[in-house]
C-alpha atoms as a PDB file:
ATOM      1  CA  UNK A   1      -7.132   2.308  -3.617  1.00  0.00           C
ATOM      2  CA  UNK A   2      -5.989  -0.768  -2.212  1.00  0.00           C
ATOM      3  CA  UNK A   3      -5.650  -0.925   1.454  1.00  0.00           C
ATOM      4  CA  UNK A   4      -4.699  -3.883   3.919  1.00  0.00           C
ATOM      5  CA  UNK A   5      -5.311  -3.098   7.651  1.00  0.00           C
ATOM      6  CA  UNK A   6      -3.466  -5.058  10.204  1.00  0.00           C
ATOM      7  CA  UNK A   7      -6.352  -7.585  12.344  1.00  0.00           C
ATOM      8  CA  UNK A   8      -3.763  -9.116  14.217  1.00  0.00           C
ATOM      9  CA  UNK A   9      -3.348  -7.891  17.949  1.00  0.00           C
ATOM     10  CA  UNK A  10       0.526  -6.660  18.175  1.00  0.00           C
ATOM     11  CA  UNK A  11       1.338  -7.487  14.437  1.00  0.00           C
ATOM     12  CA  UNK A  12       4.163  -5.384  13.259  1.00  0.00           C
ATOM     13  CA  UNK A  13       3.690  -6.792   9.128  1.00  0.00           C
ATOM     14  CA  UNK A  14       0.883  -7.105   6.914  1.00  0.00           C
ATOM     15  CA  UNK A  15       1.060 -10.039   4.094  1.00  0.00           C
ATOM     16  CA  UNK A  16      -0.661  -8.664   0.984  1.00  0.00           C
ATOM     17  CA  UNK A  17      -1.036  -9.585  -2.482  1.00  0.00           C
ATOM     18  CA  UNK A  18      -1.562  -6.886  -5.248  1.00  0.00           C
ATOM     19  CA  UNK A  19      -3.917  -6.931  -7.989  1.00  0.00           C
ATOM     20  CA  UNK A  20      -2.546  -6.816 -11.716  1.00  0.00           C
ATOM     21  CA  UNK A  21      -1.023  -3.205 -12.530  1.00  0.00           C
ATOM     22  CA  UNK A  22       2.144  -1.399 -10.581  1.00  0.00           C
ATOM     23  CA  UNK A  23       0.617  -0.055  -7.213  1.00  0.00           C
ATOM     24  CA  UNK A  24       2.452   2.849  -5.566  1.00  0.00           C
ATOM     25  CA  UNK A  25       2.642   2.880  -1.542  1.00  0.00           C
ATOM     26  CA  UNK A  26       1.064   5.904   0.544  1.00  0.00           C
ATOM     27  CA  UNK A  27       3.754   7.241   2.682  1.00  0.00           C
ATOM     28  CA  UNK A  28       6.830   6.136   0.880  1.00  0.00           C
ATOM     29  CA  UNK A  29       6.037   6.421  -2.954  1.00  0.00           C
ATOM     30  CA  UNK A  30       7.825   2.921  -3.544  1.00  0.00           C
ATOM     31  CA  UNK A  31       6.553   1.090  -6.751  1.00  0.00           C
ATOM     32  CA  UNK A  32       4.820  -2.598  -5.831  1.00  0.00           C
ATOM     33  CA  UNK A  33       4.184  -5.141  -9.207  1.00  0.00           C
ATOM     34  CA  UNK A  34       0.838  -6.450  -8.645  1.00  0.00           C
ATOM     35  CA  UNK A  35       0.117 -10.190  -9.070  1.00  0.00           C
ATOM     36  CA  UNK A  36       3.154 -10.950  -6.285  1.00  0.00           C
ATOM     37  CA  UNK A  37       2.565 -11.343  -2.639  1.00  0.00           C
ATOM     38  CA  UNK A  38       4.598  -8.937  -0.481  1.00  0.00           C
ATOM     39  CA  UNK A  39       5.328  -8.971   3.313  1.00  0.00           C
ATOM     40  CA  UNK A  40       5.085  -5.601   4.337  1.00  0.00           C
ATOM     41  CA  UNK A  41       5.924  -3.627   7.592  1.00  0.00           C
ATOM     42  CA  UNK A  42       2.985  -2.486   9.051  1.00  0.00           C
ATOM     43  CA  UNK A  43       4.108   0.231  12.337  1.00  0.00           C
ATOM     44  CA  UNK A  44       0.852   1.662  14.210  1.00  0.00           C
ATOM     45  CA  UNK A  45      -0.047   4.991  12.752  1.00  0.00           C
ATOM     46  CA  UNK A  46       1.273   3.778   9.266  1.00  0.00           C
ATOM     47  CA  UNK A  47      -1.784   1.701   6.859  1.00  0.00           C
ATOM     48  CA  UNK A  48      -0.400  -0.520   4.278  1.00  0.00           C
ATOM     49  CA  UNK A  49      -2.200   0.942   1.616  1.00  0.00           C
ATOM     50  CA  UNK A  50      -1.893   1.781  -2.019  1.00  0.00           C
ATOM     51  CA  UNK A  51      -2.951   3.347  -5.295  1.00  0.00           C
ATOM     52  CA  UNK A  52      -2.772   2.661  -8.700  1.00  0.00           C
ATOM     53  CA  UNK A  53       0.415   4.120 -10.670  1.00  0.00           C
ATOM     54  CA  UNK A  54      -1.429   5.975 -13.628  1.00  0.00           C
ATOM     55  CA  UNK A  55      -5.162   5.599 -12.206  1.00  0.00           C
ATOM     56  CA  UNK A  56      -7.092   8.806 -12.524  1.00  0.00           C
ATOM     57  CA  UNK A  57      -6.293  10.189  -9.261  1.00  0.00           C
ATOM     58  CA  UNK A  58      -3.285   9.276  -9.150  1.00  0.00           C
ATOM     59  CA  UNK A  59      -2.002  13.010  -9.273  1.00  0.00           C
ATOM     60  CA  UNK A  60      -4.189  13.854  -6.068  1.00  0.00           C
ATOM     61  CA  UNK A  61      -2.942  10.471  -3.539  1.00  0.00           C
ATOM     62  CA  UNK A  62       0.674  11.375  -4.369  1.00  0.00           C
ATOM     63  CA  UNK A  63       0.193  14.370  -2.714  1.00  0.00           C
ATOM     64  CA  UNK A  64      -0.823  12.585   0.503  1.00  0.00           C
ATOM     65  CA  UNK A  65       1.802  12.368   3.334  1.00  0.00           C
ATOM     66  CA  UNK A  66       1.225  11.306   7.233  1.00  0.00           C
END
């Protein structure tokens, strides 16, 4: 898992950059490449987080939805 929380009082957007690997988003199931930086929105109520597409568990956090 990969997660980026917003620190920034009233920030709307997260800047992360993803380890090697494709990385799938909670929440939307879009595909991120990792080794890129990506500027993210980040709404209250909605983490910028990810997992690993084909990491052992990756069957279990696609079945997570807010």
């Amino acid at each position: 898992i990969f997660v980026a929380p917003v620190i920034e009082r009233g920030a709307r957007a997260r800047k992360v950059f993803l380890p090697q690997g494709d990385w799938i988003k909670f929440f939307d199931d879009k595909i991120y490449g990792g080794g890129k930086a990506y500027e993210l929105d980040a709404p209250l109520g909605v983490p910028v987080a990810f997992y690993r597409k084909g990491g052992k568990y990756e069957s279990i956090f696609s079945k997570i939805s807010l």
